[in-house]
N, C-alpha and C. Protein backbone atom coordinates (compact mmCIF):
# COMPACT_ATOMS: atom_id res chain seq x y z
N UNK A 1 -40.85 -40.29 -58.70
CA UNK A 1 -41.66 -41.31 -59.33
C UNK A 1 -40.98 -41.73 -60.63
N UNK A 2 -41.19 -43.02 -60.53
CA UNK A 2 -40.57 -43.62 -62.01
C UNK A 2 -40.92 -42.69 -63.36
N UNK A 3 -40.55 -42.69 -64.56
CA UNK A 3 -40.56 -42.27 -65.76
C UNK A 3 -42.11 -42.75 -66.44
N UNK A 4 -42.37 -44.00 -66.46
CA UNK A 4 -43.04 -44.67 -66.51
C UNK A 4 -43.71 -45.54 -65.60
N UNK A 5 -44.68 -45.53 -65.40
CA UNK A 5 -45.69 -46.48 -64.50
C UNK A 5 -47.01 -47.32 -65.37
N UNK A 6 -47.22 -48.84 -64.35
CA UNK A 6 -48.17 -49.39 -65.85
C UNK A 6 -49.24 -48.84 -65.11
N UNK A 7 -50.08 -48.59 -65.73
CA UNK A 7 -51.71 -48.08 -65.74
C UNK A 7 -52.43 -49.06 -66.22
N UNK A 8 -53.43 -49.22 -65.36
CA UNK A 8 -54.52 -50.33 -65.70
C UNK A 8 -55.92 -49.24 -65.50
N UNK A 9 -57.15 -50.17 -66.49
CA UNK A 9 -58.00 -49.19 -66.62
C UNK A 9 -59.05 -49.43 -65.24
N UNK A 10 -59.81 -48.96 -64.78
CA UNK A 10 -60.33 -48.84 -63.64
C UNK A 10 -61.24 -49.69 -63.26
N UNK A 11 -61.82 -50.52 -64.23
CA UNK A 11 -62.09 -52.08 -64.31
C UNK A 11 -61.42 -52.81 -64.31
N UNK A 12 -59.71 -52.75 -64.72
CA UNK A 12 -59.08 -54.05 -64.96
C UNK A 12 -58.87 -53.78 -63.01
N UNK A 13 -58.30 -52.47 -62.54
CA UNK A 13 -58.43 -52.02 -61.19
C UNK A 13 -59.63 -52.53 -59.82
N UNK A 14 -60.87 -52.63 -60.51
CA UNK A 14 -61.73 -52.94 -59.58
C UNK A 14 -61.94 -54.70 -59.59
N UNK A 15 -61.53 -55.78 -60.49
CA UNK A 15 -61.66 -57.14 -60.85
C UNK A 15 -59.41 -57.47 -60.29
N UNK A 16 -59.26 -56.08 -59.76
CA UNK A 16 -57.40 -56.87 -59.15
C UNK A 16 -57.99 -56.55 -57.55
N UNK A 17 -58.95 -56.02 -57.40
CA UNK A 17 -58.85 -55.52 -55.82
C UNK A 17 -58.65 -56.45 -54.41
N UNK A 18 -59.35 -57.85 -55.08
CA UNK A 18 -58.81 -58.35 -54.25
C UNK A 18 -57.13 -59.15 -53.92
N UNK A 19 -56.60 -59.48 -55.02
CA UNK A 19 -55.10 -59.21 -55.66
C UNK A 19 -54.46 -58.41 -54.52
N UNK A 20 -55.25 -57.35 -55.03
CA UNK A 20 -54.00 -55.88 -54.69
C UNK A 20 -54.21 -56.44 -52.82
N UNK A 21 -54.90 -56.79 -52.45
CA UNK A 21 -54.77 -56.97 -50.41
C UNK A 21 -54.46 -58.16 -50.23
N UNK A 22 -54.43 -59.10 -50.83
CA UNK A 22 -53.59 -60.19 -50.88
C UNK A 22 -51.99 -59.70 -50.65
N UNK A 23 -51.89 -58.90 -52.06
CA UNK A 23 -50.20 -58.97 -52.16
C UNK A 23 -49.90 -57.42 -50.69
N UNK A 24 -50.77 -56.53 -50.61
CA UNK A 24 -50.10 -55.72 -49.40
C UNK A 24 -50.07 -56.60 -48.39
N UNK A 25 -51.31 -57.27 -47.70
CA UNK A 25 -51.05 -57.99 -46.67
C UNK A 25 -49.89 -59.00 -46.58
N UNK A 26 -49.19 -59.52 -47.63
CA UNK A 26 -48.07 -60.48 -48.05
C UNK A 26 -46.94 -59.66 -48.30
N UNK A 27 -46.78 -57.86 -48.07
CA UNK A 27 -45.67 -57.35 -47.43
C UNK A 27 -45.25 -56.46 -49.12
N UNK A 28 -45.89 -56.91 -50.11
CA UNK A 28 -45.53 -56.74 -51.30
C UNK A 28 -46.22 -55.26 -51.39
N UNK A 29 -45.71 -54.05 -51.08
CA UNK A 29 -46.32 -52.80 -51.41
C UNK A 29 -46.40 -51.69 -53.10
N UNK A 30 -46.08 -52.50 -53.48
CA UNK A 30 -45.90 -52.13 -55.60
C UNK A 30 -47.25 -51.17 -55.24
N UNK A 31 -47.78 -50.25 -55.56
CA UNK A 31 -49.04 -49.72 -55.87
C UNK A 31 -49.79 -49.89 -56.95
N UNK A 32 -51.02 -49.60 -57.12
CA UNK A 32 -50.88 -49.67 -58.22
C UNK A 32 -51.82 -48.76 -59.19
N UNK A 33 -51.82 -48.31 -60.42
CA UNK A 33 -52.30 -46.58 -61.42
C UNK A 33 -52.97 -47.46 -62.42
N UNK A 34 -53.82 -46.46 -62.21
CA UNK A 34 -55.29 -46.71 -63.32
C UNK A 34 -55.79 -45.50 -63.41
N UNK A 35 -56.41 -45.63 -64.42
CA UNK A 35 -57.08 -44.32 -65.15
C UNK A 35 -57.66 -44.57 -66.88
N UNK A 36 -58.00 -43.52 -67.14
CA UNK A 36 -58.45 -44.01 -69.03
C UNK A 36 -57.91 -43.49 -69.97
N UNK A 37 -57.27 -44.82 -70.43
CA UNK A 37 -56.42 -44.46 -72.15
C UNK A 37 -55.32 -44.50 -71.32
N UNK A 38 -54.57 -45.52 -70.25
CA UNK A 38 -53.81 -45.63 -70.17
C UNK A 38 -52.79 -44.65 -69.24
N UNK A 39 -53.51 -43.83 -68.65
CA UNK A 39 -53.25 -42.00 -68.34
C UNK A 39 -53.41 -42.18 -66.55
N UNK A 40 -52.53 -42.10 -65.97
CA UNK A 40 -52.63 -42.15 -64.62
C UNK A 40 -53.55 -41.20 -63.93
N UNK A 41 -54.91 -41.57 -63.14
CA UNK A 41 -55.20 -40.78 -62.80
C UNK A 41 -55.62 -40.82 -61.35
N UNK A 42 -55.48 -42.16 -60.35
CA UNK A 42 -55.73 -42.37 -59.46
C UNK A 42 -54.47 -43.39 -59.09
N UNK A 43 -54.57 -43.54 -57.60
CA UNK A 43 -53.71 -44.98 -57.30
C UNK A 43 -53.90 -45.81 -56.27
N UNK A 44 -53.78 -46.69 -56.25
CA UNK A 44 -54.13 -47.68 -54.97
C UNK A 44 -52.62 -47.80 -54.24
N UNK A 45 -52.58 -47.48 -53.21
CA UNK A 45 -51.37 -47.81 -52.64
C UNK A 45 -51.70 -48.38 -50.73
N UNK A 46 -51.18 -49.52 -50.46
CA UNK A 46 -51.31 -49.83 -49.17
C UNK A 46 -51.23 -48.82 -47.68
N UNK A 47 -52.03 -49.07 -46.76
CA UNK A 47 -52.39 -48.46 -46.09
C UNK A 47 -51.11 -47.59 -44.99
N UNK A 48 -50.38 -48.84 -45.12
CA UNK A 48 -48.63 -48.30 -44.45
C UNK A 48 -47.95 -47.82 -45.63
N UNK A 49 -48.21 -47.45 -47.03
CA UNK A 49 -47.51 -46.55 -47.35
C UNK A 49 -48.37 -45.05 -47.28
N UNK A 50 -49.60 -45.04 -47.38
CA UNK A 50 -50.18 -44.22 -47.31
C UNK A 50 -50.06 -43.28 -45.72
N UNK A 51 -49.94 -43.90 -44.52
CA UNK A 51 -49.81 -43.54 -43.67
C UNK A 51 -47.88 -42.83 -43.29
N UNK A 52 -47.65 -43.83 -44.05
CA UNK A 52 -45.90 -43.00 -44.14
C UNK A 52 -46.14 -41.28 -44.92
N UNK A 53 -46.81 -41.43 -45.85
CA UNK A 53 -46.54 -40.72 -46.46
C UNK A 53 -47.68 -39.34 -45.94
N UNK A 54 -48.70 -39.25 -44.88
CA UNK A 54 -49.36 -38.34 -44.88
C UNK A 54 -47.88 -38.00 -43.34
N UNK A 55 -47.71 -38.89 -42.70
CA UNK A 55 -46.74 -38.63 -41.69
C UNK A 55 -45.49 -37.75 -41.92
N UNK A 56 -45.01 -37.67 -43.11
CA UNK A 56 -43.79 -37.08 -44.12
C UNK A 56 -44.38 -35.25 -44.44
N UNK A 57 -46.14 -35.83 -45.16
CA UNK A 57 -46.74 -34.23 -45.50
C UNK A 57 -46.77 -33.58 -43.68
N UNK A 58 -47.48 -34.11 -42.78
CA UNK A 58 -47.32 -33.62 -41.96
C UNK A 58 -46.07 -33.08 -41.01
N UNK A 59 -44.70 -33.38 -41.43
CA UNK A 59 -43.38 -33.37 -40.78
C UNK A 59 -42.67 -31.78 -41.57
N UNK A 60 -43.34 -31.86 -43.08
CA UNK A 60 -43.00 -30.70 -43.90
C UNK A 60 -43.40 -29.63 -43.59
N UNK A 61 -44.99 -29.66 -43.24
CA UNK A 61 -45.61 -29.10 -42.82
C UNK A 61 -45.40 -28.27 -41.55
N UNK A 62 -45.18 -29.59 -40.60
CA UNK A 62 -44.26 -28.76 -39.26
C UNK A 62 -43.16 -27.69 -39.48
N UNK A 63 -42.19 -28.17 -40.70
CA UNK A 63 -41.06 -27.13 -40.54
C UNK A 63 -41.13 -26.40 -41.08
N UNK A 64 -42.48 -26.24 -42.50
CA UNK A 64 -42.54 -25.17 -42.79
C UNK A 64 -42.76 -24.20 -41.91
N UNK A 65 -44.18 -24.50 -40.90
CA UNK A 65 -44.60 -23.28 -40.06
C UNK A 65 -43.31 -23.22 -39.35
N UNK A 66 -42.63 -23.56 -39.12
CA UNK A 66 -41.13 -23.30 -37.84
C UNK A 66 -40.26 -22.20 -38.65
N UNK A 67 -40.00 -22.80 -39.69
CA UNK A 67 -39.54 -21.68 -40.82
C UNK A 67 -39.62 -20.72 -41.24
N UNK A 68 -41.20 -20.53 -41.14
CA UNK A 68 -41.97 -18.98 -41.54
C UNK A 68 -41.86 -18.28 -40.01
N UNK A 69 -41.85 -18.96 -38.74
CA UNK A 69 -41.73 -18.29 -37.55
C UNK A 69 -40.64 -17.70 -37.58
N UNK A 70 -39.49 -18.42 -38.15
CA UNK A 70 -38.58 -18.05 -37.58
C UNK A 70 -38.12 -16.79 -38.74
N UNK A 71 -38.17 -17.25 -40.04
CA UNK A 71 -38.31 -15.99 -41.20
C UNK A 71 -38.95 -14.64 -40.20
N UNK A 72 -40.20 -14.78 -39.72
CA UNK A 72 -41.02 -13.68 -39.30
C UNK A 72 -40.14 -13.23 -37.87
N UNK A 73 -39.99 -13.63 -37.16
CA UNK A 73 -39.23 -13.02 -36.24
C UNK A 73 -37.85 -12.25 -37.10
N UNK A 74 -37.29 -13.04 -37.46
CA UNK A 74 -36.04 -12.84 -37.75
C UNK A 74 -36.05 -11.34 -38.67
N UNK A 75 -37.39 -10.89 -39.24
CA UNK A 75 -37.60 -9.72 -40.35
C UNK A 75 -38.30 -8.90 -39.10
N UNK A 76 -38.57 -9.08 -37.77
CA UNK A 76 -39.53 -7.98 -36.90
C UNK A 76 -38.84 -6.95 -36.89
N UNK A 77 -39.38 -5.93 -36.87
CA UNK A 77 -38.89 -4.48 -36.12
C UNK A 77 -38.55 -4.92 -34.95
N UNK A 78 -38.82 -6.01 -33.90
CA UNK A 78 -38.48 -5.66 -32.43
C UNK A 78 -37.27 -6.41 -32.40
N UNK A 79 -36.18 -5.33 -31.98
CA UNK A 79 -35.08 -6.67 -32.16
C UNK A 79 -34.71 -6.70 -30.72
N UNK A 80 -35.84 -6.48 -29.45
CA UNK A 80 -35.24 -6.46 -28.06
C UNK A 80 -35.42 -7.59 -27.54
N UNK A 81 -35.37 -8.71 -27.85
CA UNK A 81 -35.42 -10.12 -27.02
C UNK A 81 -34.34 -10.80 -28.56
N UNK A 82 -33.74 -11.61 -27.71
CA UNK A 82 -32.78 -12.22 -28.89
C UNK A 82 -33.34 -13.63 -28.26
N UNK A 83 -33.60 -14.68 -28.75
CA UNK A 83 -33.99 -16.14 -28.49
C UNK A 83 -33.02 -17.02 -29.53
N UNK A 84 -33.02 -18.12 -28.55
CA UNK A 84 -32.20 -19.20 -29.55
C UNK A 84 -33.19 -20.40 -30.39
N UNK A 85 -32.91 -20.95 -31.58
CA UNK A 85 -33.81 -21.58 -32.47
C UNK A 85 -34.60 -22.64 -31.41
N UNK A 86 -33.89 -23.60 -30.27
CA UNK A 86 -34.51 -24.27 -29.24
C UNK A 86 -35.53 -23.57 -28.43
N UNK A 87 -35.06 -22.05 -27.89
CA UNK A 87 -36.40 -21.58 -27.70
C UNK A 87 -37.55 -20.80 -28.83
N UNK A 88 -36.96 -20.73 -29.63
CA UNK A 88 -38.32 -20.15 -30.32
C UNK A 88 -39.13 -21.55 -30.67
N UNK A 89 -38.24 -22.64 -31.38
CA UNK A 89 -39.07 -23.83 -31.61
C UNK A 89 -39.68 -24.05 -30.29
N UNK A 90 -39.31 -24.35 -29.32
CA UNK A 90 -40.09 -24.98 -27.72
C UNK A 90 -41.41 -24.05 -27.76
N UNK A 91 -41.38 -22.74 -28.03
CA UNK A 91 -42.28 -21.76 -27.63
C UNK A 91 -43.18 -21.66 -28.83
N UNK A 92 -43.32 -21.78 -30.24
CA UNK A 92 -44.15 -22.59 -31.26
C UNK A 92 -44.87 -23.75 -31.42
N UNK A 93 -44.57 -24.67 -30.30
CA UNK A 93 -44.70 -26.20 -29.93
C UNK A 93 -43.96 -27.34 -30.89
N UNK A 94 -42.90 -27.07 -31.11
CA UNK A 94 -42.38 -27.44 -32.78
C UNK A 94 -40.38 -27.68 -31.99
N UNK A 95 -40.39 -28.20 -30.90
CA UNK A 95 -39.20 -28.38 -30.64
C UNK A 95 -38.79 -29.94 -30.72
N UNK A 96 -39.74 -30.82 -31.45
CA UNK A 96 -39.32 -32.17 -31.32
C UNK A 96 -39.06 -31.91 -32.99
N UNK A 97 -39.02 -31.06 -33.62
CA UNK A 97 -38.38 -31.27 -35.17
C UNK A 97 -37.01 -30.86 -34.83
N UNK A 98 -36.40 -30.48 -33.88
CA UNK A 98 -34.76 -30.16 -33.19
C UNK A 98 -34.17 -31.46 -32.71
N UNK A 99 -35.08 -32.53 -32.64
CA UNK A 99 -35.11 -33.97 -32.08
C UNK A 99 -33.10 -34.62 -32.34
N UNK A 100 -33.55 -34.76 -33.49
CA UNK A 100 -32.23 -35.15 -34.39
C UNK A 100 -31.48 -34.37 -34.60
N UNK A 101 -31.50 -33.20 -34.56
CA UNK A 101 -30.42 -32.38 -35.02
C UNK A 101 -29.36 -32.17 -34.25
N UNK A 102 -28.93 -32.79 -33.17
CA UNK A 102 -27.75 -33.08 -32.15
C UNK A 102 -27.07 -34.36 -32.89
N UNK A 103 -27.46 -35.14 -33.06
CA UNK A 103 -27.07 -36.68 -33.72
C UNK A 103 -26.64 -36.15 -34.88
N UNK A 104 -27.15 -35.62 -35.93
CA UNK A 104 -26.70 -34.72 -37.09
C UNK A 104 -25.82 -33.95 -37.43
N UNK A 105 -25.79 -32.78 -36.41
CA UNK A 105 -24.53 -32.21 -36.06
C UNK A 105 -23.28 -32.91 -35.31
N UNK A 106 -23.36 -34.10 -34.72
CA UNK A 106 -22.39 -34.51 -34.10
C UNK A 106 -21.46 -35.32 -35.30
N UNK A 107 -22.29 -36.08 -36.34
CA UNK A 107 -22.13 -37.03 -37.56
C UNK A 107 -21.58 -36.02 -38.25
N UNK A 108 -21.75 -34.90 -38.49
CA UNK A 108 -21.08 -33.62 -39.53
C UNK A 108 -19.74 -33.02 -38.98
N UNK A 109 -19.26 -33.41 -37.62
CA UNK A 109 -18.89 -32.83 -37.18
C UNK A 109 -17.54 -32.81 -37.22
């Protein structure tokens, strides 16, 4: 996030609202921060950035749990099945975060 962002107070916020869906629907996604005394404390941001961005928490989310699976196996006492990261991800339900990583490795390669 920028250094600075302008903040508008939550009235100047509720008298832009219709503004603010004008300019998302017109492709213009700027968000925009309000709060009191100038102090960010909320934000309006369009519905396709908002949806990018719970799509992103949810993608982190995925690899965290893939991560901690694989941390947790990888620390078990049982070391009698050896699996490869494709099957442990397939068998977590978490093998489409492996999606890209052929295209990735091939570009590094």
């Amino acid at each position: 996030m920028a250094d600075h962002v302008n903040v508008v107070t939550s009235t100047e916020a509720r008298l832009q609202l219709g503004t603010m869906l004008d300019r998302f629907r017109n492709g213009q996604t700027e968000p925009m921060f309000f709060g009191s005394h100038r102090k960010p404390e909320a934000v309006i941001l369009s519905y396709a950035d908002y949806t990018a961005l719970i799509e992103l928490a949810d993608r982190w989310a995925e690899e965290d749990a893939f991560l901690a699976e694989m941390q947790r196996r990888a620390t078990s006492e049982d070391r009698g099945t050896i699996m490869s990261v494709e099957e442990i991800a397939a068998q977590v339900g978490l093998s489409h975060l492996l999606d890209d990583q052929p295209a990735a490795a091939a570009a590094n390669g």
